[in-house]
C-alpha atoms as a PDB file:
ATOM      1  CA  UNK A   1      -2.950   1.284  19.272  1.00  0.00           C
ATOM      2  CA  UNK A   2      -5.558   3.558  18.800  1.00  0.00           C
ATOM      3  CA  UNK A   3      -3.426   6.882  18.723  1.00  0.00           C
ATOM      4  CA  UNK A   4      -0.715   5.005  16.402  1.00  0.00           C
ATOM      5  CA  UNK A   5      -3.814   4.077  13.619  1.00  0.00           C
ATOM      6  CA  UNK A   6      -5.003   8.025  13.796  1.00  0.00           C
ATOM      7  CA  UNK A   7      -0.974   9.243  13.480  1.00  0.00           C
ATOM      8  CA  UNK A   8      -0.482   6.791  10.733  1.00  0.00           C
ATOM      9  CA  UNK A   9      -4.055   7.896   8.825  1.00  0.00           C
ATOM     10  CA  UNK A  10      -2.936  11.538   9.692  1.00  0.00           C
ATOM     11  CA  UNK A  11       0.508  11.498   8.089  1.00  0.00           C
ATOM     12  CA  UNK A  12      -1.036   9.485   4.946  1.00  0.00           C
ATOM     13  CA  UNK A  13      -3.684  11.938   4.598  1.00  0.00           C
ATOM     14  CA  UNK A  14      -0.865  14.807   4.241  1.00  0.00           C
ATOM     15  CA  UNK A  15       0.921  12.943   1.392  1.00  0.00           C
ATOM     16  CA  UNK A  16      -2.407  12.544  -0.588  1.00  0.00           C
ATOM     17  CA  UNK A  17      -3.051  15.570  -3.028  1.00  0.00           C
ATOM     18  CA  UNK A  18      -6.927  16.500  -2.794  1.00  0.00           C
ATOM     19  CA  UNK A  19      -7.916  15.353  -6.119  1.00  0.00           C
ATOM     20  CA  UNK A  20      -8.327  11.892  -5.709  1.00  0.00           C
ATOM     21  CA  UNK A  21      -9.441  11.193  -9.860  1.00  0.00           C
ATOM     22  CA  UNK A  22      -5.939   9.056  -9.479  1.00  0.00           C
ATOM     23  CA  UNK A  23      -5.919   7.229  -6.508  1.00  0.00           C
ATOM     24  CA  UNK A  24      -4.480   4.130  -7.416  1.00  0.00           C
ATOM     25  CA  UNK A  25      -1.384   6.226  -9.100  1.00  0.00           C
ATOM     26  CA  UNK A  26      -1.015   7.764  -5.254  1.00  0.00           C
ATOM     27  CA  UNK A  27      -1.163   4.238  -3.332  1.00  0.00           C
ATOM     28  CA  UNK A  28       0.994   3.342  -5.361  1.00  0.00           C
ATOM     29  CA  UNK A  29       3.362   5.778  -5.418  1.00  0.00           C
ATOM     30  CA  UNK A  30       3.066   6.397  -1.410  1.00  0.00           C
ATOM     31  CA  UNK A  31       4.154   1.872  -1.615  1.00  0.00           C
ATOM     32  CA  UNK A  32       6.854   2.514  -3.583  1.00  0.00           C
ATOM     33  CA  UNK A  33       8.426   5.381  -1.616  1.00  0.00           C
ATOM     34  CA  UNK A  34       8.384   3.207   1.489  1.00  0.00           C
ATOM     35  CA  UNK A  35       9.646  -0.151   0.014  1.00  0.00           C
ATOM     36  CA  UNK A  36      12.551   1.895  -0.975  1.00  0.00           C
ATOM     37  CA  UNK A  37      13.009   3.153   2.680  1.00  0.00           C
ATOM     38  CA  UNK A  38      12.326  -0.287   4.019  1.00  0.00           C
ATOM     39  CA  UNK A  39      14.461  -2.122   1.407  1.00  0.00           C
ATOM     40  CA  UNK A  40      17.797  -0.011   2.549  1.00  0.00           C
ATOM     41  CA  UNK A  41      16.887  -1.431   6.177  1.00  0.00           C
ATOM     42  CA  UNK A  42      16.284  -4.531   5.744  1.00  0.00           C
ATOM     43  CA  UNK A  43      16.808  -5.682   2.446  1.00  0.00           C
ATOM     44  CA  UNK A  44      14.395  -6.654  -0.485  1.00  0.00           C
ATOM     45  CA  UNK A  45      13.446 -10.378   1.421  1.00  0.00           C
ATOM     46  CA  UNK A  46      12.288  -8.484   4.528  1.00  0.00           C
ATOM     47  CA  UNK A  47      10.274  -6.100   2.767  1.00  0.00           C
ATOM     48  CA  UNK A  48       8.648  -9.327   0.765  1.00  0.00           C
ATOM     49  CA  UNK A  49       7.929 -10.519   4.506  1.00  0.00           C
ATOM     50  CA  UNK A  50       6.293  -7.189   5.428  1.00  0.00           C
ATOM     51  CA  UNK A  51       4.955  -6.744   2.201  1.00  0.00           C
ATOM     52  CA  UNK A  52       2.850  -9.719   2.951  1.00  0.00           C
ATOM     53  CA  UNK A  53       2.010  -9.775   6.306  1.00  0.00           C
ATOM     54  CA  UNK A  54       0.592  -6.351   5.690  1.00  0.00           C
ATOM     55  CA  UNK A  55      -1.298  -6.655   2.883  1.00  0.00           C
ATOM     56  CA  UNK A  56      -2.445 -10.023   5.123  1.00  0.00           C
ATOM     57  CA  UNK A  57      -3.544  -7.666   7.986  1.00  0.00           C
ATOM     58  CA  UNK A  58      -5.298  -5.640   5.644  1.00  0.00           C
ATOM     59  CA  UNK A  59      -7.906  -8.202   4.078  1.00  0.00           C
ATOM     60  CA  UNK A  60      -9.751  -8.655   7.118  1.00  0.00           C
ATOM     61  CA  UNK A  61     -10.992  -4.919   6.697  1.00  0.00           C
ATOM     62  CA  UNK A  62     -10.514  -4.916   3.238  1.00  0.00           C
ATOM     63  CA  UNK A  63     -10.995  -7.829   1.491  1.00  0.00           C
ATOM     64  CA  UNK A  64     -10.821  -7.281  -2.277  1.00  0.00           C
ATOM     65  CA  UNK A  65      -6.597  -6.766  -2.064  1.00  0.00           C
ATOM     66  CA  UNK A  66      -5.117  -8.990  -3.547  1.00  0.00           C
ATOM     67  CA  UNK A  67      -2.696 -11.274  -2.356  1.00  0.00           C
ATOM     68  CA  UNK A  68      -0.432 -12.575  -4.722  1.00  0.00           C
ATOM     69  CA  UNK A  69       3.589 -13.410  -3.865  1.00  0.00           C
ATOM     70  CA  UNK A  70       5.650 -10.288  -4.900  1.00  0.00           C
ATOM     71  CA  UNK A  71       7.333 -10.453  -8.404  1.00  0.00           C
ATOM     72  CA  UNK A  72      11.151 -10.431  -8.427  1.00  0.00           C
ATOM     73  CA  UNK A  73      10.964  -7.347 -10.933  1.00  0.00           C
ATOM     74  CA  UNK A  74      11.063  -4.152  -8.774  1.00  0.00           C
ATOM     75  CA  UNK A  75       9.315  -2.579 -12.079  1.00  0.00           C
ATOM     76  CA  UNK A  76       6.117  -5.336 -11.089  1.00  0.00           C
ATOM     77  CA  UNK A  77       6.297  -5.428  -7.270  1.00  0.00           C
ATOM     78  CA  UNK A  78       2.832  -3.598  -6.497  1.00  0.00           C
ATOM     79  CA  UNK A  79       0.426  -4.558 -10.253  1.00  0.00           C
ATOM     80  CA  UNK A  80      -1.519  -6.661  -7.802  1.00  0.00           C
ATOM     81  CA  UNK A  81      -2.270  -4.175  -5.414  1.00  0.00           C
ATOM     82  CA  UNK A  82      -2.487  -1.642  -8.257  1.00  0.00           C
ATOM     83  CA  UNK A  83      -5.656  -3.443  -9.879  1.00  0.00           C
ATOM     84  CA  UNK A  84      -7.193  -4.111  -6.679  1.00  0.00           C
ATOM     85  CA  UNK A  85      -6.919  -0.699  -6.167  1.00  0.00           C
ATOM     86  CA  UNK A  86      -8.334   0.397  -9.368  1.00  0.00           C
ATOM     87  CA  UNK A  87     -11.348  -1.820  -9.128  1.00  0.00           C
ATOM     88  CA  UNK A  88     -12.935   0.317  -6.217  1.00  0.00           C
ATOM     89  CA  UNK A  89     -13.807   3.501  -5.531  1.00  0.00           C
ATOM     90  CA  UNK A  90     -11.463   6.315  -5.163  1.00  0.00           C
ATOM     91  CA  UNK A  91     -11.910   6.780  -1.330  1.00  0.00           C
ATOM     92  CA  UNK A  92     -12.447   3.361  -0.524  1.00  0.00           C
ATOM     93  CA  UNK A  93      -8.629   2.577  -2.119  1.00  0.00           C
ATOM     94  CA  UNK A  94      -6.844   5.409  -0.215  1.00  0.00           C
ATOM     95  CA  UNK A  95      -8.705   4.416   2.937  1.00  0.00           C
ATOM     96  CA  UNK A  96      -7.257   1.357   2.108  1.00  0.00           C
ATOM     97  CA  UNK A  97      -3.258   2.335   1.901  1.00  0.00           C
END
């Protein structure tokens, strides 16, 4: 578990520019690239599922996500997550994707 956590932060890391002024526009961005991945596997319902299971996994470490049911609009999916994000500090929201 351990090794898959330090792969996962590793590979996120590379996809993050260095400036980090915008990092709410980056989690954001990194979210939508993979719900569009995830929605050609499983469809827009299982990504809802996963969606919310991670963000539930997620709270324990970081609590201030928020947690709302996703939108139908694929224009509105992640405005939740996007304020959460912009209400902390720049590290402590990429930490967070």
């Amino acid at each position: 578990m351990e090794t898959s956590n330090l792969l996962r932060h590793t590979i996120i890391e590379g996809l993050i520019p260095q400036s980090t002024e915008k990092a709410a526009e980056v989690a954001i961005d990194l979210w939508e690239r993979l719900a569009a991945q995830i929605i050609s596997i499983v469809g827009e319902g299982g990504f809802n599922s996963l969606y919310a299971r991670s963000l539930f996994l997620a709270q324990s470490t970081f609590p201030w996500l928020a947690a709302g049911p996703s939108p139908p609009q694929t224009d509105q999916r992640f405005t939740e997550l996007k304020m959460s994000f912009e209400g902390q500090t720049p590290a402590l929201a990429l930490e967070a994707v």
